[in-house]
Protein backbone atom coordinates (compact mmCIF):
# COMPACT_ATOMS: atom_id res chain seq x y z
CA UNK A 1 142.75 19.76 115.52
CA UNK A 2 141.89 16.39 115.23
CA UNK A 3 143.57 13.57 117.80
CA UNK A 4 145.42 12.33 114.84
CA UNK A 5 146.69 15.14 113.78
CA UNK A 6 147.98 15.72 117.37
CA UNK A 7 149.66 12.47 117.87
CA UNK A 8 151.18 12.62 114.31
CA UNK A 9 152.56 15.91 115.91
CA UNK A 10 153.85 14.61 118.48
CA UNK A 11 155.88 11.97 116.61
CA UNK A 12 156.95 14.63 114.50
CA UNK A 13 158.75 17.16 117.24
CA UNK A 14 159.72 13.64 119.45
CA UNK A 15 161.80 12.21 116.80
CA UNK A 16 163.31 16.09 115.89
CA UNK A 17 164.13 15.66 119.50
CA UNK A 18 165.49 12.28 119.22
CA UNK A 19 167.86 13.00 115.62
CA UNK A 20 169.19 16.20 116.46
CA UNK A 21 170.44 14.29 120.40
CA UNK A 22 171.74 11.24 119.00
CA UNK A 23 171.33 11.74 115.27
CA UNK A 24 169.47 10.51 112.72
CA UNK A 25 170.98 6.80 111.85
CA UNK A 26 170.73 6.37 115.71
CA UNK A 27 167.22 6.12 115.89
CA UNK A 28 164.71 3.85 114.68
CA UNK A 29 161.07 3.87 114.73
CA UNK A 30 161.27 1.73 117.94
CA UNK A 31 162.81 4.01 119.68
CA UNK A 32 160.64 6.65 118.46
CA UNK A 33 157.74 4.56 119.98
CA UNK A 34 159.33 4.29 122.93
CA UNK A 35 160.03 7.22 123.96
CA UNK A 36 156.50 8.32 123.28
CA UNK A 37 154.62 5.54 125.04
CA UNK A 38 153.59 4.11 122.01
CA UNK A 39 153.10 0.97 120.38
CA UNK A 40 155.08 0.84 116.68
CA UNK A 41 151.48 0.21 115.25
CA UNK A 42 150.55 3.73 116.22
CA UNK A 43 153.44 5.42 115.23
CA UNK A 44 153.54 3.36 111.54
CA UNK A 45 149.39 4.28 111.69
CA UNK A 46 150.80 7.97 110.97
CA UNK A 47 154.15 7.25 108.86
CA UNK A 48 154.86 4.41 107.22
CA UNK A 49 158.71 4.46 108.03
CA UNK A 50 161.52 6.63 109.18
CA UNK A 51 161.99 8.31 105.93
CA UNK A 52 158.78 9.91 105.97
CA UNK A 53 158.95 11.65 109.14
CA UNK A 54 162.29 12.85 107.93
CA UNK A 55 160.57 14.19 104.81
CA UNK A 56 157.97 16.05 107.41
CA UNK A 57 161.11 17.92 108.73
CA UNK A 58 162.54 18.57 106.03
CA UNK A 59 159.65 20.75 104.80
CA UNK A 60 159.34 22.36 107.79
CA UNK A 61 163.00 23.45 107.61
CA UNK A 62 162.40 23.95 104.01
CA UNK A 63 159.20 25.98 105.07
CA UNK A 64 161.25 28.33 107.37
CA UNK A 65 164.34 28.95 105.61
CA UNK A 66 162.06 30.01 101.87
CA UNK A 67 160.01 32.07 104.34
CA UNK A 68 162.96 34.50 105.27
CA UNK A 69 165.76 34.04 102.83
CA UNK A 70 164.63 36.75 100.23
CA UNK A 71 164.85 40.42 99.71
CA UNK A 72 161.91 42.34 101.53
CA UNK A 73 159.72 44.16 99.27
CA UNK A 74 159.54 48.46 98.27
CA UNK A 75 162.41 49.00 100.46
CA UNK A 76 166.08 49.15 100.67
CA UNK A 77 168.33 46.84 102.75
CA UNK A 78 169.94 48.31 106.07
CA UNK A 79 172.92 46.52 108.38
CA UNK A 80 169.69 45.19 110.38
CA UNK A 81 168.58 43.13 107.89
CA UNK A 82 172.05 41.44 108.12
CA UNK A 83 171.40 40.57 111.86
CA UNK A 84 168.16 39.35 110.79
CA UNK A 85 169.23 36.92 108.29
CA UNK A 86 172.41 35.60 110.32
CA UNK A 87 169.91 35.41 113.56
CA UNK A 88 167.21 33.43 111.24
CA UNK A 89 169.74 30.95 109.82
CA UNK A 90 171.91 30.38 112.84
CA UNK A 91 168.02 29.51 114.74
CA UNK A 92 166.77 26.82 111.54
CA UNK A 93 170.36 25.49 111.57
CA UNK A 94 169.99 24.65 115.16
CA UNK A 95 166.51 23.68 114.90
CA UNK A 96 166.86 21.48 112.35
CA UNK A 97 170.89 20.37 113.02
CA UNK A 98 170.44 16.69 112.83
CA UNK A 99 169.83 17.13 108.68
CA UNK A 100 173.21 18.73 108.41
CA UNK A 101 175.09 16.45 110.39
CA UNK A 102 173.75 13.22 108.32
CA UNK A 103 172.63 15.44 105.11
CA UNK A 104 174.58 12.70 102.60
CA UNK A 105 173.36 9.77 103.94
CA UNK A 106 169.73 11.18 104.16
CA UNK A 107 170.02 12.22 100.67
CA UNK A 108 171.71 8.85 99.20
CA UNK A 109 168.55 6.73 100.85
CA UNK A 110 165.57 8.77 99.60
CA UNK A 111 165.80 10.10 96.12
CA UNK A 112 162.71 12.06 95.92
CA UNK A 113 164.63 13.51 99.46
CA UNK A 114 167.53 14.46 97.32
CA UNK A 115 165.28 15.79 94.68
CA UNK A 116 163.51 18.10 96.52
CA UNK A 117 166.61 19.17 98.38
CA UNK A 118 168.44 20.21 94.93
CA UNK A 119 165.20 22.45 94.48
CA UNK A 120 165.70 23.64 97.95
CA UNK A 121 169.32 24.56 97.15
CA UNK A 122 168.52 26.40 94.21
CA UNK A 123 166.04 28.50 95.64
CA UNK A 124 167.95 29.44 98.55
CA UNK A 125 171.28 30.26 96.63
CA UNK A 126 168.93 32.21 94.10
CA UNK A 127 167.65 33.82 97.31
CA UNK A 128 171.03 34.56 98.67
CA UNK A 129 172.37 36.24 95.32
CA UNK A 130 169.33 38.41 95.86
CA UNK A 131 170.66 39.53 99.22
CA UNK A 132 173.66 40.19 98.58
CA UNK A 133 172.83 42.15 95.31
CA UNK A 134 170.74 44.17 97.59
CA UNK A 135 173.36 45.25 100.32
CA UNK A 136 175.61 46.01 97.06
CA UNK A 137 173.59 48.38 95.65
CA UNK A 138 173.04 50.35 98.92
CA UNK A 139 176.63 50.43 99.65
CA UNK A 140 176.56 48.13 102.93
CA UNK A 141 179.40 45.49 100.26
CA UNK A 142 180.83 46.88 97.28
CA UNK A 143 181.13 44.07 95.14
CA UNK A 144 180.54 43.17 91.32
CA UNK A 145 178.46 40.36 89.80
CA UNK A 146 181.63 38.10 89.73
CA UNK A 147 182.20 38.48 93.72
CA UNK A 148 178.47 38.21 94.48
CA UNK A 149 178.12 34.99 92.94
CA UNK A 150 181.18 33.79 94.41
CA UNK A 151 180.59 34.62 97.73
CA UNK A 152 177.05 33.02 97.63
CA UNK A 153 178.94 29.74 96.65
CA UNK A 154 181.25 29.99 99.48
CA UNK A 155 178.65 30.92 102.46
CA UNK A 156 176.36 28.27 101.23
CA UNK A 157 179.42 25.91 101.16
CA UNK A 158 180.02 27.18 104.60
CA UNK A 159 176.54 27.01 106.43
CA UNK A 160 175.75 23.54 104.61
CA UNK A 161 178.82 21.78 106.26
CA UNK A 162 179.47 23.47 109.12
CA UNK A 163 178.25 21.01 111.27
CA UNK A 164 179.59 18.14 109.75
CA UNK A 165 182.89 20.00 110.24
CA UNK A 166 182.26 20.27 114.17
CA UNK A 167 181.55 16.61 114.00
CA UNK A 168 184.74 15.68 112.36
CA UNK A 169 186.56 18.05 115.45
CA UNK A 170 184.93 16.41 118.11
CA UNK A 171 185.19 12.99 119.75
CA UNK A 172 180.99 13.22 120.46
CA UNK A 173 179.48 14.63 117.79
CA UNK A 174 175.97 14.76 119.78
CA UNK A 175 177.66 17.38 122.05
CA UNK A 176 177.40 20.33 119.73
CA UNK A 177 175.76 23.82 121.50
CA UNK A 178 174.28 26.58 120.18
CA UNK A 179 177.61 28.51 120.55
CA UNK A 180 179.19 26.26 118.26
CA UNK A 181 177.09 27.11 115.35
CA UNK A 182 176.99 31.19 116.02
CA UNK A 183 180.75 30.68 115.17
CA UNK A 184 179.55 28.75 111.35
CA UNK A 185 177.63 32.56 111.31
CA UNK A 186 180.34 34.08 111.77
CA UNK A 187 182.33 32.22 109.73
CA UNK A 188 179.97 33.87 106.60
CA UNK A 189 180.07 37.12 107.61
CA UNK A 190 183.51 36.91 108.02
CA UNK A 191 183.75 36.03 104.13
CA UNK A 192 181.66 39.43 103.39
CA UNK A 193 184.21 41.84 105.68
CA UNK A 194 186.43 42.79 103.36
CA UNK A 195 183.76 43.66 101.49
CA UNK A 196 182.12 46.04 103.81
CA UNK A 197 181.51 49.60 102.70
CA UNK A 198 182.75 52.59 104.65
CA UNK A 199 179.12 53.91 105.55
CA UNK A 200 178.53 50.27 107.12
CA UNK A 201 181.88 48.93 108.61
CA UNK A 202 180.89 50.58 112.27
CA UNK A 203 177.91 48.46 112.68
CA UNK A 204 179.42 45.13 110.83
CA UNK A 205 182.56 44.71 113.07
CA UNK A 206 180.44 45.13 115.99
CA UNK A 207 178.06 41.94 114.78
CA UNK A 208 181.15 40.06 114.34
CA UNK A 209 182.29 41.30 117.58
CA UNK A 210 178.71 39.49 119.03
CA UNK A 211 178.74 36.72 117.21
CA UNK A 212 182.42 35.67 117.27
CA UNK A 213 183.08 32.29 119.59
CA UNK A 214 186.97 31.41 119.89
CA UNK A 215 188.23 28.43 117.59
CA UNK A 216 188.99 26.72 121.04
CA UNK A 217 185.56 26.13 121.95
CA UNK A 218 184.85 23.85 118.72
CA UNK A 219 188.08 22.23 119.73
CA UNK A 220 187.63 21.43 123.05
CA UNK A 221 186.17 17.25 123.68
């Protein structure tokens, strides 16, 4: 890899670093600089302003989330696949937290942003509905068209403002853990448990069992 490429990486996981401590509207290209030893010149030598290194991390969230939310291929769906998806989303949620804490404002400041976002959000309900059509049909939720689609509404509604929501609870929203957001995971498949087939319900209530965090955590600060 060429040095540029390096040092255009290095802006790129330094100001991750940087919006997801003190989020996004926090931190200017200054203080991206700063922290990385470097003059502005250098860092604007790579991206031009703030608003393209956001678009840089927004396809790499992008990237990750279309690489695992789909159906796998010539097989069926098993209760694993359900720990796989929940462990997936609660790790790019994390990852990538400080674009769901300011997700609005990001959106209403860069309109191809928003653009490609609404493209995002299509594909990844689309991808959902798939999911969930797929644990229907094996029995893991018995549920019609109706209460698929409706239940792909509500998780997305769920996972896309969970954060926000802990930010509204909290008196320092750059305090939020990991824990905090296994309970937004939870939160989903709590939506699907009344849902759950007989064959399946063993193995379900024990993932809710691991991924449950009390109410009073979120609460506490």
């Amino acid at each position: 890899m060429a040095p540029k490429n390096k040092t255009r990486d290095r802006i790129v996981e330094a100001s991750l670093e940087l919006f997801n401590a003190q989020g996004e509207r926090s931190v200017t290209t200054n203080h991206i600089a700063a922290h990385l030893g470097m003059s502005p010149g250098n860092l604007y030598y790579h991206f031009r302003n703030k608003q393209a290194i956001i678009a840089e991390l927004f396809a790499q969230y992008e990237s990750r989330v279309d690489a695992f939310l789909r159906r796998p291929e010539g097989r069926a769906l098993t209760v694993e696949d359900k720990t796989f998806y929940l462990q997936a989303l609660l790790a790019a949620m994390w990852h990538y937290r400080f674009l769901h804490r300011d997700l609005e404002h990001l959106l209403e400041t860069d309109a191809e942003l928003a653009e490609r976002y609404r493209a995002f959000a299509r594909r990844c309900l689309q991808g959902a509905r798939g999911i969930y059509q797929g644990f229907a049909e094996v029995g893991i939720l018995i549920m019609n068209d109706q209460q698929i689609e409706a239940l792909t509404l509500n998780s997305w509604i769920i996972l896309t403002s969970w954060v926000r929501f802990l930010c509204t609870m909290r008196s320092d929203s750059t305090d939020l853990t990991e824990e905090m957001m296994r309970r937004g995971i939870f939160q989903v498949l709590a939506l699907e448990s009344g849902y759950v087939g007989e064959s399946a319900r063993v193995e379900v209530e024990g993932l809710l069992q691991r991924l449950h965090v009390p109410i009073e955590t979120m609460l506490r600060g």
